[in-house]
N, C-alpha and C. Protein backbone atom coordinates (compact mmCIF):
# COMPACT_ATOMS: atom_id res chain seq x y z
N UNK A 1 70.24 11.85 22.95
CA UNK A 1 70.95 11.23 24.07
C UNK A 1 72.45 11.44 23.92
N UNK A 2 73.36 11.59 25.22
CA UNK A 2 74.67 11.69 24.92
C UNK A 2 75.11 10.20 25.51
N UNK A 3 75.77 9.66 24.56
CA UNK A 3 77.04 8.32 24.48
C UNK A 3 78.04 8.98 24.98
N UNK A 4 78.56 7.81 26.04
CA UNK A 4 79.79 8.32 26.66
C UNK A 4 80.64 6.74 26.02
N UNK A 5 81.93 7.41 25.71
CA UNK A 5 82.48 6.12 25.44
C UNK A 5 83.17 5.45 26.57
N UNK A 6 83.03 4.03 26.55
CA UNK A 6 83.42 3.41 27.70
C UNK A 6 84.93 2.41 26.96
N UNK A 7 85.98 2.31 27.90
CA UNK A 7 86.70 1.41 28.21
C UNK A 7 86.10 0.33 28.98
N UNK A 8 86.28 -1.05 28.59
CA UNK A 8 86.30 -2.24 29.39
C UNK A 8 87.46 -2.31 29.30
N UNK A 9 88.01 -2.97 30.84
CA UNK A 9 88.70 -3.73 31.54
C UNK A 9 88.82 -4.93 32.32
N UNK A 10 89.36 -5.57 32.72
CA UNK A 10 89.70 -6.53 33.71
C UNK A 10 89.83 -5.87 35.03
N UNK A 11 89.74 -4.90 35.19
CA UNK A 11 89.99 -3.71 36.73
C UNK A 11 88.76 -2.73 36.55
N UNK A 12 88.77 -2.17 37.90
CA UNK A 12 88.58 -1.13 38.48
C UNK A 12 89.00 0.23 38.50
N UNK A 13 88.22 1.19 38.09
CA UNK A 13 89.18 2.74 38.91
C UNK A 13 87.94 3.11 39.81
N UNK A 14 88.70 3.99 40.64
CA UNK A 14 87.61 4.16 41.99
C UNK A 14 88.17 5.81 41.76
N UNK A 15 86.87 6.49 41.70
CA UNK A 15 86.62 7.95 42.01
C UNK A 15 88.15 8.48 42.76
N UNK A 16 88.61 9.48 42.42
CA UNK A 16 90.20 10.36 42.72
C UNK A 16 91.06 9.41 43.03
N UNK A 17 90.90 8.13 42.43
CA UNK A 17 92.79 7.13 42.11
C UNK A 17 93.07 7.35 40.64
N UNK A 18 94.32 7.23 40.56
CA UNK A 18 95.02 6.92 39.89
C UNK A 18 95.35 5.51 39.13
N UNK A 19 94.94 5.20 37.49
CA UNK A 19 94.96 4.16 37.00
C UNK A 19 95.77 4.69 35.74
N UNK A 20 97.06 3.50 35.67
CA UNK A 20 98.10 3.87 34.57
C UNK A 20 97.32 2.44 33.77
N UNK A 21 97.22 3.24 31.98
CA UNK A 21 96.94 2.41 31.21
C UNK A 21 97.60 2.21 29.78
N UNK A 22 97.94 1.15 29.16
CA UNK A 22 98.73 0.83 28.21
C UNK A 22 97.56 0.54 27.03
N UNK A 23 97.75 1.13 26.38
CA UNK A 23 96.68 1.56 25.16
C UNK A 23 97.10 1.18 23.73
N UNK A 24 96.69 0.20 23.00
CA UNK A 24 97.29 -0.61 22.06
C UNK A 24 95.93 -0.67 20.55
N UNK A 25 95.10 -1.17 21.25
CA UNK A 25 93.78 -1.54 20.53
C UNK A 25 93.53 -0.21 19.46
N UNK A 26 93.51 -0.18 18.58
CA UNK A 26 93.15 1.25 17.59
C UNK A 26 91.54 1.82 18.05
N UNK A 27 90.27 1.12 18.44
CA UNK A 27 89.38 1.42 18.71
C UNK A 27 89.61 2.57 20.00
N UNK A 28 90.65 1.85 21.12
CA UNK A 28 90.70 2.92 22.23
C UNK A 28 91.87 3.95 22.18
N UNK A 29 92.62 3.86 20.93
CA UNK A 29 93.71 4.74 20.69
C UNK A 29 92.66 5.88 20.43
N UNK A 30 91.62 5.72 19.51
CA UNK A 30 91.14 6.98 18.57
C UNK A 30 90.26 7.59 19.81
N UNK A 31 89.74 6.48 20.88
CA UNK A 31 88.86 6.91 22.16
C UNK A 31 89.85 7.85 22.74
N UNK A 32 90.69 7.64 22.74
CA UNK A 32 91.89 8.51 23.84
C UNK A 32 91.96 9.75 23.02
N UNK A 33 92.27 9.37 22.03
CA UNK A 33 92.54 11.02 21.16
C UNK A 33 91.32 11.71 20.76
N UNK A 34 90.50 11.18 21.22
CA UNK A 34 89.37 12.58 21.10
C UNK A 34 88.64 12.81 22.06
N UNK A 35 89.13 12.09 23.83
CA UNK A 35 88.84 12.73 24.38
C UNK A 35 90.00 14.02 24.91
N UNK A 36 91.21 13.56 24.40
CA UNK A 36 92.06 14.48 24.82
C UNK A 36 91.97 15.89 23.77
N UNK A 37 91.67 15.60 22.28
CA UNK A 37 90.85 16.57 21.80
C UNK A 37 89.44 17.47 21.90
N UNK A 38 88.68 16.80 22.65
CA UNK A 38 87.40 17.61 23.40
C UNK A 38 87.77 17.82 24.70
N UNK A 39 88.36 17.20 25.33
CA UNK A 39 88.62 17.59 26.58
C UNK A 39 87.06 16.48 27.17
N UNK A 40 87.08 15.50 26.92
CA UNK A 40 86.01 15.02 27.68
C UNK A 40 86.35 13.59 28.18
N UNK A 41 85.68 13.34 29.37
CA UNK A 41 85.97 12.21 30.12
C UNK A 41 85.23 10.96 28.93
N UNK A 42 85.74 9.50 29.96
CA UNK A 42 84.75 8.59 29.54
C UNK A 42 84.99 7.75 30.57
N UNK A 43 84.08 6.83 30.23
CA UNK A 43 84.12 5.73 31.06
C UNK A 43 84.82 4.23 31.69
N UNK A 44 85.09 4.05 32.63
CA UNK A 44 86.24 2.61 32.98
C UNK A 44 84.81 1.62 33.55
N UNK A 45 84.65 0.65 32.90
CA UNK A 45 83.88 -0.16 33.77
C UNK A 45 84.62 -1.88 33.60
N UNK A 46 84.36 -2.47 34.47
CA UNK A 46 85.02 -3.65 34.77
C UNK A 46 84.29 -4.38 33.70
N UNK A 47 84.54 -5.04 33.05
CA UNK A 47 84.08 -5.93 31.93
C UNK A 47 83.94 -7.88 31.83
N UNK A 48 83.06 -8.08 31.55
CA UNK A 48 82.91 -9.46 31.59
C UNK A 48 82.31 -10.27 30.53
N UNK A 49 82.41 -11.40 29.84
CA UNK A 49 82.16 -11.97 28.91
C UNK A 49 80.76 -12.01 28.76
N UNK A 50 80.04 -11.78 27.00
CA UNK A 50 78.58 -12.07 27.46
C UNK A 50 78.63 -13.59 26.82
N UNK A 51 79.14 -14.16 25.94
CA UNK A 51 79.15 -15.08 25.67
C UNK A 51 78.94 -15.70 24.43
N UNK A 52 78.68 -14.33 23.57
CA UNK A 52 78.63 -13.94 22.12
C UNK A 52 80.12 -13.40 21.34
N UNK A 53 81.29 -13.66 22.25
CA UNK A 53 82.62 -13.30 21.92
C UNK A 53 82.75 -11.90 22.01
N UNK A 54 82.03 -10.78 22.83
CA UNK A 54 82.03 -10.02 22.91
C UNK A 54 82.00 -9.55 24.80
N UNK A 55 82.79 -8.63 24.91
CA UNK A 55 82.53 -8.32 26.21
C UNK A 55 81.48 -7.59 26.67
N UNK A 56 81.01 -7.64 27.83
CA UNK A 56 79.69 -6.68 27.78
C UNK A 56 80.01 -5.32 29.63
N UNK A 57 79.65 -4.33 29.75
CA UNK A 57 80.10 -4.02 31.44
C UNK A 57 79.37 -3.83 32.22
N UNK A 58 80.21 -3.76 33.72
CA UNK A 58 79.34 -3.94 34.31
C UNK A 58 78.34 -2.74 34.42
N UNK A 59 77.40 -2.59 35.11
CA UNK A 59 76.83 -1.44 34.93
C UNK A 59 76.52 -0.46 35.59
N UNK A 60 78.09 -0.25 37.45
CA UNK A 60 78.18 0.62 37.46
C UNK A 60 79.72 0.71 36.87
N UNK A 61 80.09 2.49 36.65
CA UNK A 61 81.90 2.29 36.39
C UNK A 61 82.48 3.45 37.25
N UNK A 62 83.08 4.06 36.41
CA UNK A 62 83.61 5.54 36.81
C UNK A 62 84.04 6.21 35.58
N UNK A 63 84.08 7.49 35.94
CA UNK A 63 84.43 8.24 34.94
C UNK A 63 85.94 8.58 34.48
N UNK A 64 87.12 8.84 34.06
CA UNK A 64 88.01 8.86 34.06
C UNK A 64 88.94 9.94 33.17
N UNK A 65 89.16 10.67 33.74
CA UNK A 65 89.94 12.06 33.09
C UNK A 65 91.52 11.79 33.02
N UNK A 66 91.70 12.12 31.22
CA UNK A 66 93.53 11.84 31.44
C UNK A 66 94.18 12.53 32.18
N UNK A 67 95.38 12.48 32.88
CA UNK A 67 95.78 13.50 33.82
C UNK A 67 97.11 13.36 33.19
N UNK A 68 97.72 12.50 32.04
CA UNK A 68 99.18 12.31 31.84
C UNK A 68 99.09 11.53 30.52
N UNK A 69 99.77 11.31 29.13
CA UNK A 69 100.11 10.80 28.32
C UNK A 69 101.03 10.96 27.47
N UNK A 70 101.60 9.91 27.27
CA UNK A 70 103.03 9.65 26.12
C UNK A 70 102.78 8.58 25.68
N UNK A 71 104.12 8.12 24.75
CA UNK A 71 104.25 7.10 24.33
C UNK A 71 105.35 6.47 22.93
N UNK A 72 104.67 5.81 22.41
CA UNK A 72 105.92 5.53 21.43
C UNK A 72 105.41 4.41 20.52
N UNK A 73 105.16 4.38 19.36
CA UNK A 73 105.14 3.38 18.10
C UNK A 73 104.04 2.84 18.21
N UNK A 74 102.72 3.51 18.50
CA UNK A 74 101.62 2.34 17.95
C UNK A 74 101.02 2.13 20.00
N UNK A 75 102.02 2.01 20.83
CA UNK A 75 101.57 1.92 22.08
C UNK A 75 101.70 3.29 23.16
N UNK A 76 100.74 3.50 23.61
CA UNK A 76 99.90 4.90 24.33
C UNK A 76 100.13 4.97 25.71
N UNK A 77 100.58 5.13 26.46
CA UNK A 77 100.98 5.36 27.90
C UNK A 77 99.44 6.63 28.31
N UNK A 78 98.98 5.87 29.28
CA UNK A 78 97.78 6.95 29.76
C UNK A 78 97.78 7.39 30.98
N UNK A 79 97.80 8.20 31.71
CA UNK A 79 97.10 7.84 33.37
C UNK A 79 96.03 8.56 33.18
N UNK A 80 94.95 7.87 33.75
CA UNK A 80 93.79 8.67 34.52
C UNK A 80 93.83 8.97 35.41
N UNK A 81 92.32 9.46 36.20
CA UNK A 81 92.16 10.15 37.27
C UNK A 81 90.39 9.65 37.04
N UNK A 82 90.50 8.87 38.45
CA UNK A 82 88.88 8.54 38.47
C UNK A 82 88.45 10.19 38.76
N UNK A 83 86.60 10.13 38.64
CA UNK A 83 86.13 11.38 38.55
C UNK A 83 84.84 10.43 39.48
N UNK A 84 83.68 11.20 38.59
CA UNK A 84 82.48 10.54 39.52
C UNK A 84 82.14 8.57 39.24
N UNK A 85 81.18 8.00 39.73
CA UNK A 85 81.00 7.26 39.28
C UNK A 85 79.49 7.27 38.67
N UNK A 86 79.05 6.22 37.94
CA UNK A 86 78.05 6.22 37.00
C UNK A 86 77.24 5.16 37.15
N UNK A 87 76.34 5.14 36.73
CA UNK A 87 75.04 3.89 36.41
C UNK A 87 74.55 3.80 34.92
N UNK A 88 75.06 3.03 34.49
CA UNK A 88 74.54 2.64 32.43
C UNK A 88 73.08 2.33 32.27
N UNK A 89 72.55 3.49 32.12
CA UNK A 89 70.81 3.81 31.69
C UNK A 89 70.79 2.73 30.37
N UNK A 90 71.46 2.51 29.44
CA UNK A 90 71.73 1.82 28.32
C UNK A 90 72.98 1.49 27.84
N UNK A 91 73.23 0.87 26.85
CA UNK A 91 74.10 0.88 26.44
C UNK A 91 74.20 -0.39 25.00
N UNK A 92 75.85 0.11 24.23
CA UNK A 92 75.66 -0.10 23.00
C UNK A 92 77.17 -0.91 22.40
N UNK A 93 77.17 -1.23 21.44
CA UNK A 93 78.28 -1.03 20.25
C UNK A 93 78.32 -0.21 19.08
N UNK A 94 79.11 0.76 19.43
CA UNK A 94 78.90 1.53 18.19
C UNK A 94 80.35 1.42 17.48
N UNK A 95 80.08 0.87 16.26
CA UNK A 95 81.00 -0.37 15.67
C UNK A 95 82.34 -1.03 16.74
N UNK A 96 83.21 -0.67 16.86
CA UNK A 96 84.03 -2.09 17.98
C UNK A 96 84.18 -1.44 19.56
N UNK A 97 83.24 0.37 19.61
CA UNK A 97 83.44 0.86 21.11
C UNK A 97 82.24 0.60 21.60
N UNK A 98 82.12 0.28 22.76
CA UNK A 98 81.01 0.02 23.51
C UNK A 98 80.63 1.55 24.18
N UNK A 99 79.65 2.10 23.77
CA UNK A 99 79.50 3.48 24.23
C UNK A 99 78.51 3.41 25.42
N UNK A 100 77.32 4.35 25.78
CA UNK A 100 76.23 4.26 26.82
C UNK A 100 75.86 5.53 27.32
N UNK A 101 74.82 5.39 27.86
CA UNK A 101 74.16 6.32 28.09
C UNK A 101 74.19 6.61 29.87
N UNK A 102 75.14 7.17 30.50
CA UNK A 102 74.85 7.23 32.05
C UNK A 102 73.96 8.08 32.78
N UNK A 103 74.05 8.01 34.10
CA UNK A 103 73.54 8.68 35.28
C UNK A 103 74.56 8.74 36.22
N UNK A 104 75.32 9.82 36.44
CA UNK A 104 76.18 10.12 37.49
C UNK A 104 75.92 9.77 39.10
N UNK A 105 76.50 9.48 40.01
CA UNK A 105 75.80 9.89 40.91
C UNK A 105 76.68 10.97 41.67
N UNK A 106 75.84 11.13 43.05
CA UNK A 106 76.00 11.97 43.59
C UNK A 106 77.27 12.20 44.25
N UNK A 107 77.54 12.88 44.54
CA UNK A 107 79.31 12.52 45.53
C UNK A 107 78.80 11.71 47.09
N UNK A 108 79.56 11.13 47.87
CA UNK A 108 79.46 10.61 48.83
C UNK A 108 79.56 11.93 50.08
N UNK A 109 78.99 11.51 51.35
CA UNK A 109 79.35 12.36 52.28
C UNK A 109 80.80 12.77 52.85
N UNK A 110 81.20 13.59 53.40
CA UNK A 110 82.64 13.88 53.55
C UNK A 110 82.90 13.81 55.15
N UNK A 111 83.26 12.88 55.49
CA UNK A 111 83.33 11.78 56.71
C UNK A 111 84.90 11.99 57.25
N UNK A 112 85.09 12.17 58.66
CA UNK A 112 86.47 12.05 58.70
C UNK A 112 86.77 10.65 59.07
N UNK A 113 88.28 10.11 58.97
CA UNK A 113 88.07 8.56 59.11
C UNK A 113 88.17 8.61 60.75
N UNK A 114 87.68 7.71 61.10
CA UNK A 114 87.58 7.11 62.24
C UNK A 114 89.12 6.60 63.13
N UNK A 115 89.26 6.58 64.43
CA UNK A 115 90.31 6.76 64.73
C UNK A 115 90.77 5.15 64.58
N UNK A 116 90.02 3.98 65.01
CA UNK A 116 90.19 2.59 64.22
C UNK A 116 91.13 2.17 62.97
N UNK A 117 90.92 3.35 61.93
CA UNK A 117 91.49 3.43 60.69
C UNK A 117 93.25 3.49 60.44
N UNK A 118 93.30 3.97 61.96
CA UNK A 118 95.00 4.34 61.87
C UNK A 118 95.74 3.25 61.04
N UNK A 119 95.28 1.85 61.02
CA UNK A 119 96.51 1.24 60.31
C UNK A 119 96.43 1.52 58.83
N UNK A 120 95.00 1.63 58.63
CA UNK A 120 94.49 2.55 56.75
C UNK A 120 95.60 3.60 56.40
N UNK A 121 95.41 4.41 57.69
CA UNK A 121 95.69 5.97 57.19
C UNK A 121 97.62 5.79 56.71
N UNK A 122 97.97 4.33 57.61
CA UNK A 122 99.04 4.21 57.38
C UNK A 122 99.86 3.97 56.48
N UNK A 123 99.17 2.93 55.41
CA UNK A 123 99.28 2.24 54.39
C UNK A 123 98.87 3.68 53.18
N UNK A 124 98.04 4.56 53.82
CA UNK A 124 97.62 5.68 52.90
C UNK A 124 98.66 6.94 52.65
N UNK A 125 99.49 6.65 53.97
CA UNK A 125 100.68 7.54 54.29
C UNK A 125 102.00 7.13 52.97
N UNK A 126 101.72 5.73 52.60
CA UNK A 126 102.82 5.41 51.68
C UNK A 126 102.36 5.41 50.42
N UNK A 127 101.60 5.79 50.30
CA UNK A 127 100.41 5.87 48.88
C UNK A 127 101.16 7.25 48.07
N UNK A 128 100.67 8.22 49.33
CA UNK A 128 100.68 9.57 48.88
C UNK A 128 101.46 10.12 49.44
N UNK A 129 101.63 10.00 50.62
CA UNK A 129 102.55 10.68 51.49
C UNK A 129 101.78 11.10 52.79
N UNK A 130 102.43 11.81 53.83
CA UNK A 130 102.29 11.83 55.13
C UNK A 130 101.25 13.45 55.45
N UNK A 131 101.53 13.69 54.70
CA UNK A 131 100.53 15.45 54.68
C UNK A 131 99.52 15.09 53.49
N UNK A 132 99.27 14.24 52.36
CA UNK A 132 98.07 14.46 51.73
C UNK A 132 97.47 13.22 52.93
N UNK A 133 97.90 12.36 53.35
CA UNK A 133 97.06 11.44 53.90
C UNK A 133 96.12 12.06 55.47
N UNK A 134 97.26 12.77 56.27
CA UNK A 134 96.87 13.58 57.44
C UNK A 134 95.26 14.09 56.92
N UNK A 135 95.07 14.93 55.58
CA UNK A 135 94.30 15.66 55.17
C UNK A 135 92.94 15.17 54.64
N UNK A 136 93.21 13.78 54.52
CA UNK A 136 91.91 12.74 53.38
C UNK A 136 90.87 12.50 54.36
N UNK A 137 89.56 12.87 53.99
CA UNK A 137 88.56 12.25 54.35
C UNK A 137 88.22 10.84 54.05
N UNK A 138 87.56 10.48 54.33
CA UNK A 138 87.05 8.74 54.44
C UNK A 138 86.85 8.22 52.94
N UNK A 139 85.92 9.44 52.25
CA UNK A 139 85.68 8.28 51.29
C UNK A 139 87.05 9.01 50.35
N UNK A 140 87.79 9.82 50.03
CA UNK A 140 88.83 9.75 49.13
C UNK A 140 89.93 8.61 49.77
N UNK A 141 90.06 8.41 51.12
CA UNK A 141 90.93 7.60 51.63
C UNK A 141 90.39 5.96 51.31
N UNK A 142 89.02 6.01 51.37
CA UNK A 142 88.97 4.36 50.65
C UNK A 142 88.85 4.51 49.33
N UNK A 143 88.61 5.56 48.59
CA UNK A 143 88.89 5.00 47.07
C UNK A 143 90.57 4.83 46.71
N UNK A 144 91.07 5.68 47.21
CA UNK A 144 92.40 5.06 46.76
C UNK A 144 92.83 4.12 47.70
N UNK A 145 92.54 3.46 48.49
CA UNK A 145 93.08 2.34 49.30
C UNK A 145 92.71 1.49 48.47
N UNK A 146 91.26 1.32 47.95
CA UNK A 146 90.72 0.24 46.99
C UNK A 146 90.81 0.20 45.56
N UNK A 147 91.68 1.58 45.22
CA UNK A 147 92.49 1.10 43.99
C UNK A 147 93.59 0.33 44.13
N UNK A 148 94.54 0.71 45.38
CA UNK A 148 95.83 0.00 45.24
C UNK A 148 95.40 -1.65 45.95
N UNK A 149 94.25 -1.70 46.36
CA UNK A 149 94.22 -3.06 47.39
C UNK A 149 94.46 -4.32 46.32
N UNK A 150 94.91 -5.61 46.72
CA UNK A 150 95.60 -6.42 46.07
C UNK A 150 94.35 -7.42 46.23
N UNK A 151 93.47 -7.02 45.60
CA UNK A 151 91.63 -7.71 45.27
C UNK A 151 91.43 -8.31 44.18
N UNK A 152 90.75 -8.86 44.33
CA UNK A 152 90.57 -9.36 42.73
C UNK A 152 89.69 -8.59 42.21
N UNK A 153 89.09 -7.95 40.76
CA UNK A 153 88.41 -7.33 40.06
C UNK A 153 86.96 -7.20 40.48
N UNK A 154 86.20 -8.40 40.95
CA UNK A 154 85.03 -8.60 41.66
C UNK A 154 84.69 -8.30 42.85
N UNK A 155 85.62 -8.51 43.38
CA UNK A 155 85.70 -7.53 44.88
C UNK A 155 86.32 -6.24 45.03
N UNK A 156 86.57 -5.77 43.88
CA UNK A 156 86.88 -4.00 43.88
C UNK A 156 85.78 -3.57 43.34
N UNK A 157 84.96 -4.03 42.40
CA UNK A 157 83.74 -3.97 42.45
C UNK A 157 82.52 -3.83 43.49
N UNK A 158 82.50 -4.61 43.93
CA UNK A 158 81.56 -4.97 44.98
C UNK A 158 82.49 -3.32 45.89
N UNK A 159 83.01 -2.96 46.47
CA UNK A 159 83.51 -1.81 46.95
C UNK A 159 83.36 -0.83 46.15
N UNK A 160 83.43 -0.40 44.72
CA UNK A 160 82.95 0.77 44.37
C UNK A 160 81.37 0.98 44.44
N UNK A 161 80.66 -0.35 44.69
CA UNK A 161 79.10 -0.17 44.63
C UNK A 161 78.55 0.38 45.87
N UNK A 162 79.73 0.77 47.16
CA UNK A 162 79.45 0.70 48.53
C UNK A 162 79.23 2.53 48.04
N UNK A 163 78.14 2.98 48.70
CA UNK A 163 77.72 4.41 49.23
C UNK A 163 77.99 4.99 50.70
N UNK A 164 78.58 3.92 51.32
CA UNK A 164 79.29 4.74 53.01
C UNK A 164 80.30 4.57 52.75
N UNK A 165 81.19 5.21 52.72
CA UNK A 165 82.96 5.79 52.86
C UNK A 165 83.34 4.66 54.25
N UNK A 166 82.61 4.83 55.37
CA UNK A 166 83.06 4.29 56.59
C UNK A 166 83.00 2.34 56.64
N UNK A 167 81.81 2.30 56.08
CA UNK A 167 81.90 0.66 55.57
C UNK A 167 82.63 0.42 54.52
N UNK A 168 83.36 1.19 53.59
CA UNK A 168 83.93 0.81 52.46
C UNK A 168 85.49 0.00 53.22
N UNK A 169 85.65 1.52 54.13
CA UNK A 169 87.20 1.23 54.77
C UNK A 169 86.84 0.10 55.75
N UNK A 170 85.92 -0.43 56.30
CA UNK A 170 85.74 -1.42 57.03
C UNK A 170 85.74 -2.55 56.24
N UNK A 171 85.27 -2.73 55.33
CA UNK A 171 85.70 -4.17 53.90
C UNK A 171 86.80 -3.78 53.55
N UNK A 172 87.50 -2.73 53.32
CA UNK A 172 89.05 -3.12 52.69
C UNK A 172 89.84 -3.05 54.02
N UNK A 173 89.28 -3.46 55.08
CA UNK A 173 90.34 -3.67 56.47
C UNK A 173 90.35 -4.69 56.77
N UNK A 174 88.98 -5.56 56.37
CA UNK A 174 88.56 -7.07 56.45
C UNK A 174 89.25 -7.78 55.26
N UNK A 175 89.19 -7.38 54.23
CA UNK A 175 90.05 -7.81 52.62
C UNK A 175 91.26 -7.88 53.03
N UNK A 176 91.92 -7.15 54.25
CA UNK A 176 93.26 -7.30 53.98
C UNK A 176 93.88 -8.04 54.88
N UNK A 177 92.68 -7.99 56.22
CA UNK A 177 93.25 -9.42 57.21
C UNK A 177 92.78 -10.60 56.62
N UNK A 178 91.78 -11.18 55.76
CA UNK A 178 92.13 -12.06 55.63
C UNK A 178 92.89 -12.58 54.84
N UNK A 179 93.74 -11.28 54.28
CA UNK A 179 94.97 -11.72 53.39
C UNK A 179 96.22 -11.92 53.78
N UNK A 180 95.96 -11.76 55.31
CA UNK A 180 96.89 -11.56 56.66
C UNK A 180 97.92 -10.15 56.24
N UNK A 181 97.80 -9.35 56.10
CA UNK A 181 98.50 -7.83 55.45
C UNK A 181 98.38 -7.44 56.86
């Protein structure tokens, strides 16, 4: 079986966003440096207490490729780059990393957004800018809307578990009026 090593978090990354991470813990320092030495992804999944003083995740995540790192004295400056997302067939401690065994899934359909969306595409216009946003299909335009959306961890969740691109952007349009945005 191949172990993928996983990061727990308190967050979310959603498939092609961008997540800057501050890397301290020696367990995920040595995770970082050997995937940047194999060149291999791992995993971000949102994490929650099991109640044994240990965290346990959830069990879908995403995959996450470094795209940027520095740093200085002991603390690791990272960015990723979500990739696919995953489903944890199993999973483990293998001494203080929580590793696992996934199932990728498939990519989503490639949807253009809907003309409704204009105030999305707008907020997507200041994300990235005015020509990558013109260009985004639905579901890259709600994963990074629902990385930057100002959600709480459980409800960015509940949105990476969504498989229509077009209902995703319809909950983070509803998430944000009733945040009056």
């Amino acid at each position: 079986m191949d172990w993928t090593p996983l990061f727990l978090l308190r967050t979310v990354l959603f498939p092609k966003a961008l997540l800057g991470l501050r890397v301290f813990e020696p367990r995920y320092l040595d995770m970082i440096s050997a995937s940047l030495r194999q060149g291999r992804d791992f995993g971000i999944c949102l994490s929650h207490p099991r109640g044994d003083g240990h965290a346990g995740p959830e069990l879908v995540g995403t995959l996450a490729r470094i795209v940027d790192w520095g740093g200085e004295a002991g603390v690791l400056q990272v960015q990723v780059q979500g990739q696919e997302r995953f489903t944890i067939q199993d999973w483990r401690y293998d001494g203080p990393l929580a590793v696992a065994v996934i199932q990728r899934w498939v990519a989503e359909p490639i949807v253009p957004m809907r003309r409704e969306s204009d105030v999305l595409r707008s907020i997507l216009e200041e994300l990235v800018g005015k020509e990558p946003a013109a260009e985004m299909d639905a579901s890259s335009a709600g994963m990074i809307l629902a990385q930057a959306l100002p959600a709480s961890p459980e409800e960015k969740q509940q949105l990476l578990l969504l498989q229509d691109p077009l209902e995703r952007l319809r909950r983070i349009m509803d998430l944000l009026n009733q945040r009056g945005a």
